[in-house]
N, C-alpha and C. Protein backbone atom coordinates (compact mmCIF):
# COMPACT_ATOMS: atom_id res chain seq x y z
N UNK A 1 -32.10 0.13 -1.32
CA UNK A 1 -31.09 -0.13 -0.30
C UNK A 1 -30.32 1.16 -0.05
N UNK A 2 -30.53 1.84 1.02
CA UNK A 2 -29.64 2.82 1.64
C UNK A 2 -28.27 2.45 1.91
N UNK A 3 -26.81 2.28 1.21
CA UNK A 3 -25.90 2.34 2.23
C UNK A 3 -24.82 3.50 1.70
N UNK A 4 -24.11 3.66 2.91
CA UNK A 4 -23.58 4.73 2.85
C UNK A 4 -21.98 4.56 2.49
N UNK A 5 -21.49 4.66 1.41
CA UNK A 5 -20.25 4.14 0.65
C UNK A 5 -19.78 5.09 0.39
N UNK A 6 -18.22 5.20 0.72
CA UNK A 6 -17.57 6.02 0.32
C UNK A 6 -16.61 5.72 -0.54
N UNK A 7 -15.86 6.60 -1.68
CA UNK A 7 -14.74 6.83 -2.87
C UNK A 7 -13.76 5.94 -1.91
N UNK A 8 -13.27 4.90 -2.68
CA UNK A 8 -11.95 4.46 -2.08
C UNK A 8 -11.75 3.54 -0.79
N UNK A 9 -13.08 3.19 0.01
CA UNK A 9 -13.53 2.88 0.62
C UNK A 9 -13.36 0.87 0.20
N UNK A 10 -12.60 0.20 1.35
CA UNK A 10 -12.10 -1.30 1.24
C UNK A 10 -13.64 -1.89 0.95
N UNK A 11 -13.48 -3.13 -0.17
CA UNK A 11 -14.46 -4.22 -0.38
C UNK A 11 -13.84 -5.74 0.08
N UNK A 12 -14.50 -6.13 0.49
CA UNK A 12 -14.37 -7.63 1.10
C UNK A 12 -15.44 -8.70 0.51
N UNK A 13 -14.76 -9.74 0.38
CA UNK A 13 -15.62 -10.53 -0.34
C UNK A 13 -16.24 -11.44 1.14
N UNK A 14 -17.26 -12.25 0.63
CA UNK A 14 -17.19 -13.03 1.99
C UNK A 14 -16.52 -14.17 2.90
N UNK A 15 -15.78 -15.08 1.67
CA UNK A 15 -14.59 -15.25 2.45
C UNK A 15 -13.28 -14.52 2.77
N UNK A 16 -13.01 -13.19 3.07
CA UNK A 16 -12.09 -12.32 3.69
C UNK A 16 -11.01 -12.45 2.55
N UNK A 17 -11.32 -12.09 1.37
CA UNK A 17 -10.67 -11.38 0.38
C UNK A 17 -10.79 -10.25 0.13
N UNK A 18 -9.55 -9.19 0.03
CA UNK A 18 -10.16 -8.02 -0.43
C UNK A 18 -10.32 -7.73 -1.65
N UNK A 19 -11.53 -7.48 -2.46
CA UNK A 19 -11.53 -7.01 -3.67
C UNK A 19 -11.25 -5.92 -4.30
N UNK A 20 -10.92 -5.35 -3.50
CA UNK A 20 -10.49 -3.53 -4.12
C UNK A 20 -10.92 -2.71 -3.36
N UNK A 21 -11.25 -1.63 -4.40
CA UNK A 21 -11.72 -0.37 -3.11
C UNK A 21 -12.89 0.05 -4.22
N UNK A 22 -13.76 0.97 -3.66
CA UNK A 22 -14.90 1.39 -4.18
C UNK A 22 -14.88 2.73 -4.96
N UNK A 23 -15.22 3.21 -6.12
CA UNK A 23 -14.84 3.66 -7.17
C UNK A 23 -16.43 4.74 -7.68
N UNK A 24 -17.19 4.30 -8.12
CA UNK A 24 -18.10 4.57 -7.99
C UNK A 24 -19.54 3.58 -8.29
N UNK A 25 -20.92 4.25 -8.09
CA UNK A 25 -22.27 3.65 -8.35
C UNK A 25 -22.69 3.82 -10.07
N UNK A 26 -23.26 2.63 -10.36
CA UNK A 26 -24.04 3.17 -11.95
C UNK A 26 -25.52 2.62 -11.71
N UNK A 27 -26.78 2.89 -11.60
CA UNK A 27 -28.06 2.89 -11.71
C UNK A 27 -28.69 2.77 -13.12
N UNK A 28 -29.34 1.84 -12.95
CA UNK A 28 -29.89 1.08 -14.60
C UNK A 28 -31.06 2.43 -14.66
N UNK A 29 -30.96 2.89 -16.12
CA UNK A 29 -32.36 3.70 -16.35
C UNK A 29 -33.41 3.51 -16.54
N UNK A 30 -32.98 1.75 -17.21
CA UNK A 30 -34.55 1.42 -17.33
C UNK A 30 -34.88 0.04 -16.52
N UNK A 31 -35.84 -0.37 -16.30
CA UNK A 31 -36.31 -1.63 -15.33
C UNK A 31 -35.48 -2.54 -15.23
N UNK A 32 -35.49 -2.91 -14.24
CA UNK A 32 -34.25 -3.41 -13.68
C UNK A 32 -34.86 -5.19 -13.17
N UNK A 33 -34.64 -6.06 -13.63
CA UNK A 33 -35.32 -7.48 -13.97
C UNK A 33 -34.05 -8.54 -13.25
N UNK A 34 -33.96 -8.64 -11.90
CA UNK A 34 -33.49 -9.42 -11.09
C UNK A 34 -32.83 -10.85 -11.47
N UNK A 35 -34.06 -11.37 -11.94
CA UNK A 35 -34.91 -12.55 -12.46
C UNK A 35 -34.03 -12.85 -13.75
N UNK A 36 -33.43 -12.14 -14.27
CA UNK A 36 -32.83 -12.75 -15.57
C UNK A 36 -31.41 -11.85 -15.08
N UNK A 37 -31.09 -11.36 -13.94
CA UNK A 37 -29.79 -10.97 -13.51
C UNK A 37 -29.36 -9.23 -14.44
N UNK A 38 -30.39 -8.96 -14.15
CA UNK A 38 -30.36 -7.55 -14.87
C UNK A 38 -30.26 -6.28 -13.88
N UNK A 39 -29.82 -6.14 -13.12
CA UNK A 39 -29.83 -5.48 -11.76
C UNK A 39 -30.11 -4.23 -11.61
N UNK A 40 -30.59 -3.47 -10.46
CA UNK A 40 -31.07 -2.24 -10.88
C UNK A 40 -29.60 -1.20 -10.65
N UNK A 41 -28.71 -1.41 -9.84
CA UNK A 41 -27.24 -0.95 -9.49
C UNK A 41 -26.14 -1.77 -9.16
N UNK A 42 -24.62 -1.19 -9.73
CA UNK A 42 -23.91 -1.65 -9.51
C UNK A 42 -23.00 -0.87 -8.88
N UNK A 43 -22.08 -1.75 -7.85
CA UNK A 43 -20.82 -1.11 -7.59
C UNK A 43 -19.56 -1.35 -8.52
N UNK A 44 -19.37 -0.02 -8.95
CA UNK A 44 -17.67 -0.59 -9.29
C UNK A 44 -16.67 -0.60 -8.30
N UNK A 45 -15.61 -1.42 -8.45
CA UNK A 45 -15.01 -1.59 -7.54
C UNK A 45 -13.34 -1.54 -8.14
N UNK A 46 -12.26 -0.62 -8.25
CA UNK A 46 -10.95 -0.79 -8.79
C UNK A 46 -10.12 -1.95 -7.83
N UNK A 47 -9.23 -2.56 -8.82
CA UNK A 47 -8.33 -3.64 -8.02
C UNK A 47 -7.28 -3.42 -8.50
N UNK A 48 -6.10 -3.00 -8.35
CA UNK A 48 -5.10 -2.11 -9.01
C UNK A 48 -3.84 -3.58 -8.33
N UNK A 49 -3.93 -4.31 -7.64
CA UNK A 49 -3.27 -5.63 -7.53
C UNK A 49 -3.28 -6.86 -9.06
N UNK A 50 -4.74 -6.53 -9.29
CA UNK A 50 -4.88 -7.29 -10.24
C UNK A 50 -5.33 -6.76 -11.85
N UNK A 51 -5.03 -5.65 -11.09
CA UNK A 51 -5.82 -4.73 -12.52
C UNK A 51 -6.51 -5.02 -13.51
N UNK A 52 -8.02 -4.99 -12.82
CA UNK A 52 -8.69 -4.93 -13.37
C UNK A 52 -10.29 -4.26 -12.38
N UNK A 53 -11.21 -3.96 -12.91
CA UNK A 53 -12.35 -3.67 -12.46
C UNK A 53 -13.50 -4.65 -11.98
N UNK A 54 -14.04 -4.58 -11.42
CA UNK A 54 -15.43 -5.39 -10.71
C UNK A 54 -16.80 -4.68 -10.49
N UNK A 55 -17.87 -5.52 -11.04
CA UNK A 55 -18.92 -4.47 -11.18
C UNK A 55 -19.55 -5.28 -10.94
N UNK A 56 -20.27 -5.11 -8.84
CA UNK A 56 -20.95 -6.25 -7.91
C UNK A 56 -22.57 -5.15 -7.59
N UNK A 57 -23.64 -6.05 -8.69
CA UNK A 57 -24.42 -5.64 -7.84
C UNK A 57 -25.03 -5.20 -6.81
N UNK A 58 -25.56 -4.01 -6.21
CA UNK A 58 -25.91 -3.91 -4.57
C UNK A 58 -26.78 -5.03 -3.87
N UNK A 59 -27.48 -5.91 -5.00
CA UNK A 59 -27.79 -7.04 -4.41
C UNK A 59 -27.13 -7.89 -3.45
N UNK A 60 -25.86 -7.72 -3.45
CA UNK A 60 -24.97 -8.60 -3.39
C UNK A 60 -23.92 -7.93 -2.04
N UNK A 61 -24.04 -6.63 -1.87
CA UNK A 61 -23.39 -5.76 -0.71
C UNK A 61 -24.39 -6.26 0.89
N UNK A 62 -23.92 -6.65 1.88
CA UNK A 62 -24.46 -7.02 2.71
C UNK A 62 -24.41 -5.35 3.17
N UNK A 63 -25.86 -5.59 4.31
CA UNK A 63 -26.74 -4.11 4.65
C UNK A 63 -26.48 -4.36 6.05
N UNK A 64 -25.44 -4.34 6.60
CA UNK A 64 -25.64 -4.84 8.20
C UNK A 64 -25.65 -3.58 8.78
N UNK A 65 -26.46 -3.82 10.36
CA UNK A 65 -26.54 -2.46 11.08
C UNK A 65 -25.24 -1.71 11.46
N UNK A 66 -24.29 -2.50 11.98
CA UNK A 66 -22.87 -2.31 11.99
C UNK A 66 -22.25 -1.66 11.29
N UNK A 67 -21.94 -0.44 11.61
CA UNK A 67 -21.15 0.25 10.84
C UNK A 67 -19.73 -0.02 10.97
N UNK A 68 -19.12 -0.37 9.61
CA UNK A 68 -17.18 -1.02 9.83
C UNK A 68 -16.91 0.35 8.66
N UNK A 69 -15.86 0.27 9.24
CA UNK A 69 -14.45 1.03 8.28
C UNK A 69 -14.38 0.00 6.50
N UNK A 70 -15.44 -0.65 6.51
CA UNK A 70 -14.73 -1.26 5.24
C UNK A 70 -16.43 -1.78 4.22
N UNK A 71 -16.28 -2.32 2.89
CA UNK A 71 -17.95 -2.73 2.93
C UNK A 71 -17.49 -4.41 2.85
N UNK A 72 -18.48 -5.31 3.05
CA UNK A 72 -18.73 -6.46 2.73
C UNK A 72 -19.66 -7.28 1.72
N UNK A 73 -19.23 -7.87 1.14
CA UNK A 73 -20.36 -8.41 0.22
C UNK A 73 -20.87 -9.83 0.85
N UNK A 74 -21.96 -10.64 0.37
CA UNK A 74 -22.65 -11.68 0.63
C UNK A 74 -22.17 -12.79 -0.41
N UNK A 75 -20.93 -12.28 -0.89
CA UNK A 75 -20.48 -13.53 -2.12
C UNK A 75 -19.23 -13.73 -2.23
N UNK A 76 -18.83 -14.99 -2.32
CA UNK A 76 -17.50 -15.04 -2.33
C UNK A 76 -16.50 -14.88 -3.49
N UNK A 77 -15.64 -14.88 -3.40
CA UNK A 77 -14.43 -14.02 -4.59
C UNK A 77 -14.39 -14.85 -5.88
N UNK A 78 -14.77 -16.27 -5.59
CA UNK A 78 -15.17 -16.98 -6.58
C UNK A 78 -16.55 -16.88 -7.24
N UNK A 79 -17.31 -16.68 -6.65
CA UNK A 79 -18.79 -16.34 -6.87
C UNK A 79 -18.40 -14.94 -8.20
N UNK A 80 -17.37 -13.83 -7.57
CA UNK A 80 -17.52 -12.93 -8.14
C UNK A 80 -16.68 -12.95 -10.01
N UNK A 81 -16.34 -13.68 -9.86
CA UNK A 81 -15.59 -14.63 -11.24
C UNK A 81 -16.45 -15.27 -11.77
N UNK A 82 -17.29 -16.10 -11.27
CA UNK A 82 -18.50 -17.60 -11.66
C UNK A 82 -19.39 -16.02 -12.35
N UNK A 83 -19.76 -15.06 -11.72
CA UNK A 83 -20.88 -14.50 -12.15
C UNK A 83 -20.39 -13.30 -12.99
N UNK A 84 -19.05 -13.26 -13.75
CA UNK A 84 -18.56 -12.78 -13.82
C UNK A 84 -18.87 -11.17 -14.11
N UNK A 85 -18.93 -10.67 -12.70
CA UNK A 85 -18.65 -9.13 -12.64
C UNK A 85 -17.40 -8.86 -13.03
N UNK A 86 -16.16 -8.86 -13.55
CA UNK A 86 -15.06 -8.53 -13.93
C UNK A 86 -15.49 -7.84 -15.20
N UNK A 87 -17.04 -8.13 -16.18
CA UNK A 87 -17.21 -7.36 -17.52
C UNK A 87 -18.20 -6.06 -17.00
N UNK A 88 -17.86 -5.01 -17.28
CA UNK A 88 -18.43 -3.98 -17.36
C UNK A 88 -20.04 -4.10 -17.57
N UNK A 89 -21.51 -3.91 -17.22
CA UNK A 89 -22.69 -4.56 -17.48
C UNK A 89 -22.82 -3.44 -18.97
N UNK A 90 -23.80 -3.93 -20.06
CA UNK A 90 -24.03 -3.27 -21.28
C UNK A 90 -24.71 -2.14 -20.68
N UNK A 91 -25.56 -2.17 -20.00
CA UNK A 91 -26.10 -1.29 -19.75
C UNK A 91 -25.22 0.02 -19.78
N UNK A 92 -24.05 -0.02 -18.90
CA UNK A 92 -23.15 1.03 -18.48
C UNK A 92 -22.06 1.24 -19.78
N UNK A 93 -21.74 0.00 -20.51
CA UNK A 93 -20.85 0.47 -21.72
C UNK A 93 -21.74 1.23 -22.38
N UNK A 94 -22.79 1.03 -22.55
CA UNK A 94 -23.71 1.77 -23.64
C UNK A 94 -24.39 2.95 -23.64
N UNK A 95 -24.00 3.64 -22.51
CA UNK A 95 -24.12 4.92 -21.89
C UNK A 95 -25.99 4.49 -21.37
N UNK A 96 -26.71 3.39 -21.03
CA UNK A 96 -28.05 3.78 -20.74
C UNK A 96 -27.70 3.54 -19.39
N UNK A 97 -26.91 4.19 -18.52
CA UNK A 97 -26.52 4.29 -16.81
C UNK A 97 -26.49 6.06 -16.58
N UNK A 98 -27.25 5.86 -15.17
CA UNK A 98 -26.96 7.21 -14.45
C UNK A 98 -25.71 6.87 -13.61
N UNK A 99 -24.53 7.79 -13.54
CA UNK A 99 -23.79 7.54 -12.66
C UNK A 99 -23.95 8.61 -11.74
N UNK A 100 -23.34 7.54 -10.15
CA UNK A 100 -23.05 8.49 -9.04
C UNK A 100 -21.75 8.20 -8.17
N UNK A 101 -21.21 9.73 -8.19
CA UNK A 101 -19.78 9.37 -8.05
C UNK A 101 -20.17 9.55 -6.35
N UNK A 102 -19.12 8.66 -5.72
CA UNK A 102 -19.10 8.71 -4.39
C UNK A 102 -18.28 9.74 -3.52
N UNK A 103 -18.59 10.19 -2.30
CA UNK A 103 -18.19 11.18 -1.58
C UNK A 103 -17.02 10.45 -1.17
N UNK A 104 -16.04 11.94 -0.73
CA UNK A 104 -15.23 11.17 0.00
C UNK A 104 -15.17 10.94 1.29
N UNK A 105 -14.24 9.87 2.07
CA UNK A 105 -14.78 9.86 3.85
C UNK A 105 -14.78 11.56 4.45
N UNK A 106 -15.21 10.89 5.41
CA UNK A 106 -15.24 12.32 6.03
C UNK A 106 -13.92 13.16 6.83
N UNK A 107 -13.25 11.88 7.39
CA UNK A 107 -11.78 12.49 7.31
C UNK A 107 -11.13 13.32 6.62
N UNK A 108 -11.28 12.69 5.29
CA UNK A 108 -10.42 13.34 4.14
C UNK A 108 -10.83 14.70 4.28
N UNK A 109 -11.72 15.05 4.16
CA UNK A 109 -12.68 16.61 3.93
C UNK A 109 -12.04 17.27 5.17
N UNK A 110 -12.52 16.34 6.42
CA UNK A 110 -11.67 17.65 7.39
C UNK A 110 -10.45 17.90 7.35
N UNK A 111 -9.47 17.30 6.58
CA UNK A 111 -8.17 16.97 6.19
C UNK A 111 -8.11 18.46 5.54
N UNK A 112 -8.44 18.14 4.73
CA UNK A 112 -8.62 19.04 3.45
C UNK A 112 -8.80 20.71 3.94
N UNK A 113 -9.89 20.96 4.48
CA UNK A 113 -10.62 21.48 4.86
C UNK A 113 -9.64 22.46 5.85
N UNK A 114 -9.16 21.58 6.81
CA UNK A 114 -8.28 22.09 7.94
C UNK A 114 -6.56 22.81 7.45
N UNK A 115 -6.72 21.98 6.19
CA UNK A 115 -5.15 22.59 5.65
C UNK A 115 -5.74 24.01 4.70
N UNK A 116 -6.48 24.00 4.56
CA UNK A 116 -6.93 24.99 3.05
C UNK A 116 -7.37 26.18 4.18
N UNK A 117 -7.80 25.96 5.29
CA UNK A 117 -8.00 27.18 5.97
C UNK A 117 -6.34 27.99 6.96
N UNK A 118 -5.42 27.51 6.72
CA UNK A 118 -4.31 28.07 7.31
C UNK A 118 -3.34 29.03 6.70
């Protein structure tokens, strides 16, 4: 799944909760088994309202052609409790995760960018 996520970037559940903002990706190193809920990536997601973390499979990130200012998932906020992503997956406590930290929007950079050159 290609999508293009950015650091800090709003999550929405699918009934129009927001779950936080987007934090970074962790990628399983080794086979990744659906089927018993073993996933091959996750998003973390910070919630600093409720403080605490969320870690929603990309299974679970809807891929729409539509590009929005925000991401959406295919599950609802209860779903994300029932299945409970709120625990960190072993995989990632146990260091067997590649992480990838996310870019920031592109605003920010020209932000950045435009003040650092004056």
């Amino acid at each position: 799944m290609n999508l293009n996520i950015h650091k800090l970037e709003e999550v929405w559940t699918a009934d129009g909760k927001k779950l936080g903002l987007a934090e970074k990706i962790y990628h399983r190193v080794k086979a990744a088994e659906p089927e018993l809920e073993l996933y091959e990536s996750y998003l973390e997601i910070e919630n600093f309202e409720l403080g605490s973390s969320f870690f929603v499979p990309f299974d679970f990130i809807r891929n729409d052609e539509v590009q929005t200012e925000r991401i959406e998932l295919a599950v609802t906020f209860d779903d994300v409790h029932r299945n409970t992503w709120t625990r960190m997956p072993f995989f990632v406590a146990h260091g067997e995760a590649r992480e990838e930290a996310l870019s920031e929007p592109a605003s920010d950079r020209e932000t950045e960018e435009d003040s650092s050159s004056d």
